[in-house]
N, C-alpha and C. Protein backbone atom coordinates (compact mmCIF):
# COMPACT_ATOMS: atom_id res chain seq x y z
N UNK A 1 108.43 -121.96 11.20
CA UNK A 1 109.60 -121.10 11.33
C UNK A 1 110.66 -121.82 12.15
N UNK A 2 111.96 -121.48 11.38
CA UNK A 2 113.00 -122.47 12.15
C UNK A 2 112.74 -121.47 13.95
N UNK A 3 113.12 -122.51 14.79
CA UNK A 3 113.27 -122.40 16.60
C UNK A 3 114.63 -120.90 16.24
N UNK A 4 115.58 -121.42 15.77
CA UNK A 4 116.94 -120.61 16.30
C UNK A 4 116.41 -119.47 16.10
N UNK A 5 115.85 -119.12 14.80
CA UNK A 5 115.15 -117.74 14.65
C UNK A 5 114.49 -117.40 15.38
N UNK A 6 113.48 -117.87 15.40
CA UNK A 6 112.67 -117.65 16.60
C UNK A 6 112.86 -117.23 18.13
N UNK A 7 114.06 -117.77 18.51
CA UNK A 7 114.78 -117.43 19.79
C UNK A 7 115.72 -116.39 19.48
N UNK A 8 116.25 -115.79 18.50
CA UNK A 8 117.33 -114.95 17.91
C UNK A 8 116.18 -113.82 17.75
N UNK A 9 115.11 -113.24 16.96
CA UNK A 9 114.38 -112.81 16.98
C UNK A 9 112.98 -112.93 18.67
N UNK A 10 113.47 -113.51 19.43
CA UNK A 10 112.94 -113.38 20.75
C UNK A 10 114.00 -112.44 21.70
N UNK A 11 115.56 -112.88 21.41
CA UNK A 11 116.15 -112.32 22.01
C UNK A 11 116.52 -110.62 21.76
N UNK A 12 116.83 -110.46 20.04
CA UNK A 12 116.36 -109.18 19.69
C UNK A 12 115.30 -108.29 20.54
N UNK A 13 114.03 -108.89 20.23
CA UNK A 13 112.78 -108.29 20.59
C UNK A 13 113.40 -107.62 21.73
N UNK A 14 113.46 -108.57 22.79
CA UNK A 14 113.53 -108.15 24.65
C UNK A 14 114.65 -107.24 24.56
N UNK A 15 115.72 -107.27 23.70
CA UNK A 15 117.04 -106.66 23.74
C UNK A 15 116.32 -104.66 24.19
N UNK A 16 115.19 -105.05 24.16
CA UNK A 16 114.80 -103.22 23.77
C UNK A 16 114.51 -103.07 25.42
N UNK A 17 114.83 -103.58 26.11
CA UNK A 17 114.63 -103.55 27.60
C UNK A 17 116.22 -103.11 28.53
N UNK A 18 117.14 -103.33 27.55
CA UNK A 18 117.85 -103.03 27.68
C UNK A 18 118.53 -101.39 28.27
N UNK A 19 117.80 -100.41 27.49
CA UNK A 19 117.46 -99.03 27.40
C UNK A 19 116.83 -98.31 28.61
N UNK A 20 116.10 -99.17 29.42
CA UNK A 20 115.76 -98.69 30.75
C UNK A 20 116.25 -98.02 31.57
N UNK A 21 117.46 -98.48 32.44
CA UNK A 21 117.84 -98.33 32.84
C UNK A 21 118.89 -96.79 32.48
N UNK A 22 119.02 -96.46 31.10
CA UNK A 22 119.64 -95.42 30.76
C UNK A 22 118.11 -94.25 31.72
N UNK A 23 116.73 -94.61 30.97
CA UNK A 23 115.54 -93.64 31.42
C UNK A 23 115.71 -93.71 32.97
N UNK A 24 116.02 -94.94 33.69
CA UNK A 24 116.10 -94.51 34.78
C UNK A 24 117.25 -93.43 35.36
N UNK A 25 118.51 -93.50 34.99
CA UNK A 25 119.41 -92.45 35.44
C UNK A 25 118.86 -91.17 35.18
N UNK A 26 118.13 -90.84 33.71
CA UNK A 26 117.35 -89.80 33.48
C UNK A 26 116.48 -89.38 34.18
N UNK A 27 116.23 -90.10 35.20
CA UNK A 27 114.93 -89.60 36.33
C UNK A 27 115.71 -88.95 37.40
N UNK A 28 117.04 -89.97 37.79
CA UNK A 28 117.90 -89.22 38.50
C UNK A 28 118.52 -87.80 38.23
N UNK A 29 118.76 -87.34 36.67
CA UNK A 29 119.17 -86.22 36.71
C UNK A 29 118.39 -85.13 36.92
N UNK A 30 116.72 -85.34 36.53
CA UNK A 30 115.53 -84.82 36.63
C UNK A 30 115.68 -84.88 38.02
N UNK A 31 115.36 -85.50 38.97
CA UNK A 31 115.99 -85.19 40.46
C UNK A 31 116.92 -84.25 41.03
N UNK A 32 118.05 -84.07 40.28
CA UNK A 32 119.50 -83.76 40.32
C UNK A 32 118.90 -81.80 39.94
N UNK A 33 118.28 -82.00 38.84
CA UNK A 33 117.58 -80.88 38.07
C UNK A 33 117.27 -79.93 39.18
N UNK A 34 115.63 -80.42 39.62
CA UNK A 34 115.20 -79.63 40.73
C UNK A 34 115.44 -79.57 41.89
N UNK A 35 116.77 -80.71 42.43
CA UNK A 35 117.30 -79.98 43.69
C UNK A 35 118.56 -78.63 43.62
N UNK A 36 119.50 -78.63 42.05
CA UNK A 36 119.77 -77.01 41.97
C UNK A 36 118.88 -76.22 41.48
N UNK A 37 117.94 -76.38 41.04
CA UNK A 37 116.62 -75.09 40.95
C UNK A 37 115.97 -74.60 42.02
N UNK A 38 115.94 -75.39 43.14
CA UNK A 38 115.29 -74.89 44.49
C UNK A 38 116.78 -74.68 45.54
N UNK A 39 117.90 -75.05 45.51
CA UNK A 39 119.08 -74.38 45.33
C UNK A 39 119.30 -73.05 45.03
N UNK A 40 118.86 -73.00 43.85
CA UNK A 40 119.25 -71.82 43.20
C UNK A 40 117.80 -70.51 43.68
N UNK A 41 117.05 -70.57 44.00
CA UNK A 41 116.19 -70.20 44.43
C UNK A 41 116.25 -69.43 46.05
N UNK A 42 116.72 -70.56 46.54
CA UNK A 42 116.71 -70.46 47.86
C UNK A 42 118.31 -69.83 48.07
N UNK A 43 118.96 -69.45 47.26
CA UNK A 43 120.38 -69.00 47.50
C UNK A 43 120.11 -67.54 47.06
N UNK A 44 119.86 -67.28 46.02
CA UNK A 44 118.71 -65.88 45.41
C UNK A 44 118.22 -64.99 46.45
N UNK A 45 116.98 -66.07 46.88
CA UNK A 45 115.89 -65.18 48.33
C UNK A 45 116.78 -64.02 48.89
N UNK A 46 117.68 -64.30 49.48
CA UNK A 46 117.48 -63.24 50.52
C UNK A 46 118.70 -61.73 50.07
N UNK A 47 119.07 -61.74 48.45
CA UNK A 47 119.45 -61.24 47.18
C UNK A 47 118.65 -59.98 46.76
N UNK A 48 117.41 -60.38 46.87
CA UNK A 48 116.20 -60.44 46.10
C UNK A 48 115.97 -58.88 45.76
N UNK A 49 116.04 -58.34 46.69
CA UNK A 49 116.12 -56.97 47.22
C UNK A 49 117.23 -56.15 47.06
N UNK A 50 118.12 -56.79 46.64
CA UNK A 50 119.16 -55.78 46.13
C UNK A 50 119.97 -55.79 44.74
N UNK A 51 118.87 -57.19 44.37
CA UNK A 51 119.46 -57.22 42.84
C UNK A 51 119.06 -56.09 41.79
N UNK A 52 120.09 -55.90 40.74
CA UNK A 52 119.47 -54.85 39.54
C UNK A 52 118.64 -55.62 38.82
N UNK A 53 118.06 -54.86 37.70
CA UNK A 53 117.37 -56.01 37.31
C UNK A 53 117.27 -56.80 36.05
N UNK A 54 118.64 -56.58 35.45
CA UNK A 54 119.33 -57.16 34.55
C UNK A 54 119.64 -58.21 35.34
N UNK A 55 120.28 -58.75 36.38
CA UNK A 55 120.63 -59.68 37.27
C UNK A 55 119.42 -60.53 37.65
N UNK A 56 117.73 -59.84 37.86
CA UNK A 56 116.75 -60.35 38.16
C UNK A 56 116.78 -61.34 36.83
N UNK A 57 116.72 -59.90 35.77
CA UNK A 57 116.01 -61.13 34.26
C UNK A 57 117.05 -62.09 34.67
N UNK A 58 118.47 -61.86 34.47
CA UNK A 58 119.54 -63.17 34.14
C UNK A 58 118.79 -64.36 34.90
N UNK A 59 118.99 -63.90 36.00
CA UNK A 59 118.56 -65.32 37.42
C UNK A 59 116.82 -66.13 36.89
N UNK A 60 116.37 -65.08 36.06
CA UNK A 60 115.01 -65.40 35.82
C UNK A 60 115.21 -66.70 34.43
N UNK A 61 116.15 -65.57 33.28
CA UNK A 61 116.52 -66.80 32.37
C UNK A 61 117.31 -68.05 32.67
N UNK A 62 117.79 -68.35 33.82
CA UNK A 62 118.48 -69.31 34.01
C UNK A 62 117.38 -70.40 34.81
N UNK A 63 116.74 -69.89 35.73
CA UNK A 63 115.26 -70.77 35.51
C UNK A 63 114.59 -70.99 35.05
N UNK A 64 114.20 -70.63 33.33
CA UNK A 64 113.79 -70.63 32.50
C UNK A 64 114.59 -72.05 32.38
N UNK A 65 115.71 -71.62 31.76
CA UNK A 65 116.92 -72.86 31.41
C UNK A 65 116.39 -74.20 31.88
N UNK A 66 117.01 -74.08 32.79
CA UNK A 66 116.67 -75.43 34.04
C UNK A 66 115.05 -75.59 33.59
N UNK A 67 113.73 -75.39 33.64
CA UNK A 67 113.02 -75.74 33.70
C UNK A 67 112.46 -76.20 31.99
N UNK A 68 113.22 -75.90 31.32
CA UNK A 68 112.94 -76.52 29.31
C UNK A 68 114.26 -77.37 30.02
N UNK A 69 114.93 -77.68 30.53
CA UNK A 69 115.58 -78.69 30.15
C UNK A 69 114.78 -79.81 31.22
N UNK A 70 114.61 -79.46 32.23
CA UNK A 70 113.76 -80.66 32.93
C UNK A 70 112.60 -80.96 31.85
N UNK A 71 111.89 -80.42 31.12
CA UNK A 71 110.77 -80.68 30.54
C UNK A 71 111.19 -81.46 29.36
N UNK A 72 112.65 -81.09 28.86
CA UNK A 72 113.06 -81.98 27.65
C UNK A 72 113.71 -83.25 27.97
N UNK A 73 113.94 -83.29 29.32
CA UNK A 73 114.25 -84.68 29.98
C UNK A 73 113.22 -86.17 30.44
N UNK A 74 111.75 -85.01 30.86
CA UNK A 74 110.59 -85.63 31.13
C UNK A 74 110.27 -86.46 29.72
N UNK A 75 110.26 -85.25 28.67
CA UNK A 75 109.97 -86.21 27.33
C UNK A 75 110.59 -86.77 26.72
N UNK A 76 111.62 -86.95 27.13
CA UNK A 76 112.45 -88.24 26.34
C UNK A 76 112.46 -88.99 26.91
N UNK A 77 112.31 -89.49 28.49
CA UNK A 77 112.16 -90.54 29.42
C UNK A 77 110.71 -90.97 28.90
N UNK A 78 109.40 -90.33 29.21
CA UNK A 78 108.27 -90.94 28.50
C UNK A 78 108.36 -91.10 27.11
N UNK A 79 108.43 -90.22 26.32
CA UNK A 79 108.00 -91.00 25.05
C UNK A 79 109.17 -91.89 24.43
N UNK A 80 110.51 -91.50 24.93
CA UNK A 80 111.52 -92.86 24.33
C UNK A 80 110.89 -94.16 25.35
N UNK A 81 110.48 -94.35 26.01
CA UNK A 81 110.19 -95.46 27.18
C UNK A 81 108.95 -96.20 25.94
N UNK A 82 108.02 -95.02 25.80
CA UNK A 82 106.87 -95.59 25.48
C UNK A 82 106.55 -96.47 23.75
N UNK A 83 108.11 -95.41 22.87
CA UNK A 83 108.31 -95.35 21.28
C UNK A 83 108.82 -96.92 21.29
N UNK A 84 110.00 -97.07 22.45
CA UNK A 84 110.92 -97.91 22.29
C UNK A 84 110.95 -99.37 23.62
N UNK A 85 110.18 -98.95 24.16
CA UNK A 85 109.86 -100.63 25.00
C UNK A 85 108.73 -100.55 25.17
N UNK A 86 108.14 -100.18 25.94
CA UNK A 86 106.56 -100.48 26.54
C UNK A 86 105.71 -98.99 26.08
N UNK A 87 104.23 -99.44 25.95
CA UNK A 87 103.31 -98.75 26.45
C UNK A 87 102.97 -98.48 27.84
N UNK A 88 103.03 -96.97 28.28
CA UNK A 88 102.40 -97.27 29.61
C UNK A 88 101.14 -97.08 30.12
N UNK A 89 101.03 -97.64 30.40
CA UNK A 89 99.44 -98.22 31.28
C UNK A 89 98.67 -97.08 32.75
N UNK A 90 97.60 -96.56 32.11
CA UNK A 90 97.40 -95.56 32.91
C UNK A 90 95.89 -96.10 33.41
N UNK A 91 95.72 -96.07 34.75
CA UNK A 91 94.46 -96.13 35.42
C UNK A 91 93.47 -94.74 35.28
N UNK A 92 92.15 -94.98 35.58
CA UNK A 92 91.21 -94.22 35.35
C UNK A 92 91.70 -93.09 35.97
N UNK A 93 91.98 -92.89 37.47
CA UNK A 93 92.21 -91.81 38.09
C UNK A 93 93.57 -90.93 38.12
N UNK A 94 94.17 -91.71 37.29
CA UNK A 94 95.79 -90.90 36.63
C UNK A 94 95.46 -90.95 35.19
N UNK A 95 94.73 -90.01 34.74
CA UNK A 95 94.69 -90.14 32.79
C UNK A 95 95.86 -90.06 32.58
N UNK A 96 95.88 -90.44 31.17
CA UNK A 96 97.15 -90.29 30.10
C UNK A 96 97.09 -88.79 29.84
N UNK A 97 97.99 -88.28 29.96
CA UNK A 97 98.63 -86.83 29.07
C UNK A 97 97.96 -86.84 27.70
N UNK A 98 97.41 -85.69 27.54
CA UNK A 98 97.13 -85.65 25.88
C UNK A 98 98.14 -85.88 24.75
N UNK A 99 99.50 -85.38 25.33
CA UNK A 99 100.31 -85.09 24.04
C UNK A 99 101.16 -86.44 23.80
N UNK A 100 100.96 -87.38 25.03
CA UNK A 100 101.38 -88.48 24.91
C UNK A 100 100.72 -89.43 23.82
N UNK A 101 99.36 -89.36 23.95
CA UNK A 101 98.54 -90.43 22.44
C UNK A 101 98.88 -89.96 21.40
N UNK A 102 99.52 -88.65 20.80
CA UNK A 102 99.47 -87.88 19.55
C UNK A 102 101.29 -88.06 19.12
N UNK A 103 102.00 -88.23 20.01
CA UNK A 103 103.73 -87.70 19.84
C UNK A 103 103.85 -89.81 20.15
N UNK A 104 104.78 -89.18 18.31
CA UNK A 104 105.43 -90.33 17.31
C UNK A 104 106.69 -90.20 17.54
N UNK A 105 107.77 -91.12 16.87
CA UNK A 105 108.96 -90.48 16.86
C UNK A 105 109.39 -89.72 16.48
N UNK A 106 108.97 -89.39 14.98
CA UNK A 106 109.21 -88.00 14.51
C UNK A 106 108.59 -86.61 15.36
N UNK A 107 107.69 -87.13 15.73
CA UNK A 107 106.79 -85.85 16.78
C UNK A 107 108.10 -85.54 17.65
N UNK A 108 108.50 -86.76 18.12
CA UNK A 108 109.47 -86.44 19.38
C UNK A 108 110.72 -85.99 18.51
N UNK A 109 111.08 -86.08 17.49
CA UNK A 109 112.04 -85.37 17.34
C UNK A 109 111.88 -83.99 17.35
N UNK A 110 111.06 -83.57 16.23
CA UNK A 110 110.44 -82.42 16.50
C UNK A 110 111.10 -81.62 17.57
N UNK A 111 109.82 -82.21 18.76
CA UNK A 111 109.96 -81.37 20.34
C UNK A 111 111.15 -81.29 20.27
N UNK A 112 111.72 -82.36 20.54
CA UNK A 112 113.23 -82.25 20.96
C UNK A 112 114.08 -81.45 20.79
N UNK A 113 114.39 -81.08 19.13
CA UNK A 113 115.01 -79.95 18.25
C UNK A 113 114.43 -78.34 19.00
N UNK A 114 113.52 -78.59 18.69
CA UNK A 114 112.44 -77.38 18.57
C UNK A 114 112.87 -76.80 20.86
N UNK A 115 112.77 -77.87 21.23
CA UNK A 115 113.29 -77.25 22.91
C UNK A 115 114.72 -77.04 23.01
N UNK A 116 115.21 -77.90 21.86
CA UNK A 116 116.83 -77.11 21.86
C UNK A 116 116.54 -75.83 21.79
N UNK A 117 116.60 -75.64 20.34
CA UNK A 117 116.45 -74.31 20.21
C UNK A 117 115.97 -73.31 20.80
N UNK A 118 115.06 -73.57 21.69
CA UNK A 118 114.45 -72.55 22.87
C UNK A 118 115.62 -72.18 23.78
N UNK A 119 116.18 -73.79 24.41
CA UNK A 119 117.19 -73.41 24.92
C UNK A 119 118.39 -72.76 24.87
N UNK A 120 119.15 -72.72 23.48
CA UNK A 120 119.84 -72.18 22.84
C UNK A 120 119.48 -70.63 22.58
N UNK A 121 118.27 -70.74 22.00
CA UNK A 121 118.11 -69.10 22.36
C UNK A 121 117.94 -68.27 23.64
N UNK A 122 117.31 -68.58 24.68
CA UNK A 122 117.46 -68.54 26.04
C UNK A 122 118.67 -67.85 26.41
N UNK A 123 119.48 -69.05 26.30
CA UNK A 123 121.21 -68.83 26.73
C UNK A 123 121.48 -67.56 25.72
N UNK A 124 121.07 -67.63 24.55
CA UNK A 124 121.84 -66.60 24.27
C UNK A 124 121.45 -64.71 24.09
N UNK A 125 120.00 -64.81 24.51
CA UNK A 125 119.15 -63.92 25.30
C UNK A 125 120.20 -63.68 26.42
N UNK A 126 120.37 -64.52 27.05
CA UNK A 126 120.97 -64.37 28.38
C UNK A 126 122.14 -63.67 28.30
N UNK A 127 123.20 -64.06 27.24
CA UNK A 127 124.23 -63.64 26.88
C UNK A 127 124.28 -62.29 26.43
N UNK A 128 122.82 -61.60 25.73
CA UNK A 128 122.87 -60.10 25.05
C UNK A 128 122.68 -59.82 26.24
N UNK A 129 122.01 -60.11 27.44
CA UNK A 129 121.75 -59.21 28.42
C UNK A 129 122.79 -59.06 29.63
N UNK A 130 124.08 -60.15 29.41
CA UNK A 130 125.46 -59.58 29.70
C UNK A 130 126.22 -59.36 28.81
N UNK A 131 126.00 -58.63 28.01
CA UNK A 131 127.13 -58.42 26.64
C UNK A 131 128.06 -57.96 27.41
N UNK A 132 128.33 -56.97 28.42
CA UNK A 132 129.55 -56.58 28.62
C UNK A 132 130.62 -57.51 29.25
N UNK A 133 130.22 -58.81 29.36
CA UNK A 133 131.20 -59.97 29.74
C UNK A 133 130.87 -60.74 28.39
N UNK A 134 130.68 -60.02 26.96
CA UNK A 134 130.66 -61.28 26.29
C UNK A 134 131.59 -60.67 24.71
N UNK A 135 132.47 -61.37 24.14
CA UNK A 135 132.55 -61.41 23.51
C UNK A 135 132.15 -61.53 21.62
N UNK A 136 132.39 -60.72 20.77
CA UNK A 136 131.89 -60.78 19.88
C UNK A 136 131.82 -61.88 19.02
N UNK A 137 132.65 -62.48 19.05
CA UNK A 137 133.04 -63.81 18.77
C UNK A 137 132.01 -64.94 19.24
N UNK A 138 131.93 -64.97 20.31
CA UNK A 138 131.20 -66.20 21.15
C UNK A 138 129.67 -65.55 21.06
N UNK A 139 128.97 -64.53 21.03
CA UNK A 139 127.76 -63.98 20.53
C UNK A 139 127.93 -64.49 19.29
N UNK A 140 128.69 -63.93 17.61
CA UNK A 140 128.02 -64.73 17.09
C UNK A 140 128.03 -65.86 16.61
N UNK A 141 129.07 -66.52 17.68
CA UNK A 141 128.83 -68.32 17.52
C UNK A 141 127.27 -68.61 17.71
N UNK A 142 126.85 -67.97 19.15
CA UNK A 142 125.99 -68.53 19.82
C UNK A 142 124.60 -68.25 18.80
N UNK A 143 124.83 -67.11 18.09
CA UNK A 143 123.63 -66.54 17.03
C UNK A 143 123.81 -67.95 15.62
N UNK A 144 124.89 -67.91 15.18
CA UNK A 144 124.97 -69.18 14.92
C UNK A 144 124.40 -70.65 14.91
N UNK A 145 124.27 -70.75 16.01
CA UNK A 145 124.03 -72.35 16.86
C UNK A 145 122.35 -72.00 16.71
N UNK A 146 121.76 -71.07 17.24
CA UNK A 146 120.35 -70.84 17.32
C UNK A 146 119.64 -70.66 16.08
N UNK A 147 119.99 -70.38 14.90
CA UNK A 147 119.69 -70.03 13.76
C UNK A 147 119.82 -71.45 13.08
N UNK A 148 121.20 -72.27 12.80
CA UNK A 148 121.29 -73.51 12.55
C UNK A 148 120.37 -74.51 13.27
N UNK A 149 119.74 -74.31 14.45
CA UNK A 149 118.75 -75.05 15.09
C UNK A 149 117.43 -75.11 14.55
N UNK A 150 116.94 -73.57 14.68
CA UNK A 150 116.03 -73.04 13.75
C UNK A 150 115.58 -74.00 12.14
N UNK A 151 116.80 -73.69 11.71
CA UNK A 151 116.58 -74.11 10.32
C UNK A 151 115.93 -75.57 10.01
N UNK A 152 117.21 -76.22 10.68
CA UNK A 152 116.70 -77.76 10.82
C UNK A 152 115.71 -77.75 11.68
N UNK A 153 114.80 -77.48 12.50
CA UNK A 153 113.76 -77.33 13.00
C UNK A 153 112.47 -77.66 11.75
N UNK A 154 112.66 -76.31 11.42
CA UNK A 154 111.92 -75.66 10.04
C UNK A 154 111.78 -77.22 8.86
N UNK A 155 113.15 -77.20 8.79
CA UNK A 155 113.41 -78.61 7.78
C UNK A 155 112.68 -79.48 7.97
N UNK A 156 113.28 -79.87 9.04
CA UNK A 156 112.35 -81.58 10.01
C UNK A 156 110.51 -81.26 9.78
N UNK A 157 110.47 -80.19 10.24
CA UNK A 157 108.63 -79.76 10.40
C UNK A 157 107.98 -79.94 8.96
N UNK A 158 108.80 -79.33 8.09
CA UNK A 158 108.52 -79.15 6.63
C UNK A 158 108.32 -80.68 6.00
N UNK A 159 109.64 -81.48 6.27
CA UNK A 159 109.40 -82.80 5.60
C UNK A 159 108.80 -83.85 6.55
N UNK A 160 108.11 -82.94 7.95
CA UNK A 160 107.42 -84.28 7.90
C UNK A 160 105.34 -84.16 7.45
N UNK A 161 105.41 -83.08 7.23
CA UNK A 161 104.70 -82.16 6.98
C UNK A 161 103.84 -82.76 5.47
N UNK A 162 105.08 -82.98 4.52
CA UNK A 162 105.14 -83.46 3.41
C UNK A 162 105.05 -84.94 3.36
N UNK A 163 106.00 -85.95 4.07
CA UNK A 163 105.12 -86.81 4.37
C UNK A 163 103.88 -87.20 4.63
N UNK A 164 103.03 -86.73 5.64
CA UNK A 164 102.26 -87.39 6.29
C UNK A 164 100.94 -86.99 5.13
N UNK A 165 101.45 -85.91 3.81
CA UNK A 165 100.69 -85.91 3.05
C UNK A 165 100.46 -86.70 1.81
N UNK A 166 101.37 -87.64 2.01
CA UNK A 166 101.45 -88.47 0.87
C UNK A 166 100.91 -89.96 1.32
């Protein structure tokens, strides 16, 4: 094999190392994440007792929020890390995650879609349970957005579904 290739196709290869450093800021926002969730928590507390409890659920769905989006941050830092540069290397006394040996890229798209849409519906749970600050309009955008998520969800699941049978 000609060298230039060889070094052109060496430099390619490593080029996928490149991408790191994006997963690392992603750890930072995951940081960023749970210091307004325990923020938000600790600003709540002493609330707690005089909230209605439409205000409870709200405050409840908005930690909901925050916590599918930290979880959809966790998995794109591991499994894009793991799809797209390295395997990572786990010692006896830290096992590997189960869902980590099983989730492909398509798997991870999947999740991905599929925690949108949680999130999207979430928010917009959140939104029927202040309808009286919400507009009809922006409800059914938001019914919209969650349904269009849905679908392609459905889609993606379906054809890969069909793949993996052929």
């Amino acid at each position: 094999m000609n060298p230039v290739i060889r070094i052109l196709e060496a430099i390619i290869f490593g080029g996928r190392w490149v991408i790191v450093p994006i997963y690392l800021c992603l750890l930072f926002l995951l940081a960023v994440l749970v210091v307004y969730f325990v923020g938000e928590i600790v600003h709540v507390i002493p609330m707690i007792g005089t909230m209605s409890e439409t205000a409870l659920l709200l405050f409840t769905l908005s930690l909901i929020d925050l916590s599918l989006t930290a979880n959809l941050v966790v998995l794109v830092i591991i499994s894009g890390y793991e799809n797209f540069v390295r395997r990572v290397e786990f010692s006896q006394s830290d096992p590997r995650p189960e869902w980590m040996s099983r989730i492909d890229f398509a798997g991870l798209k999947l999740k991905l879609l599929s925690s949108i849409t949680v999130i999207a519906a979430v928010q917009l749970l959140r939104s029927f349970l202040d309808i009286s600050n919400q507009t009809d309009r922006d409800l059914m955008w938001q019914l919209a957005i969650v349904l269009g998520f849905a679908v392609v969800s459905l889609l993606l699941a379906i054809t890969d579904r069909v793949e993996g049978k052929h």
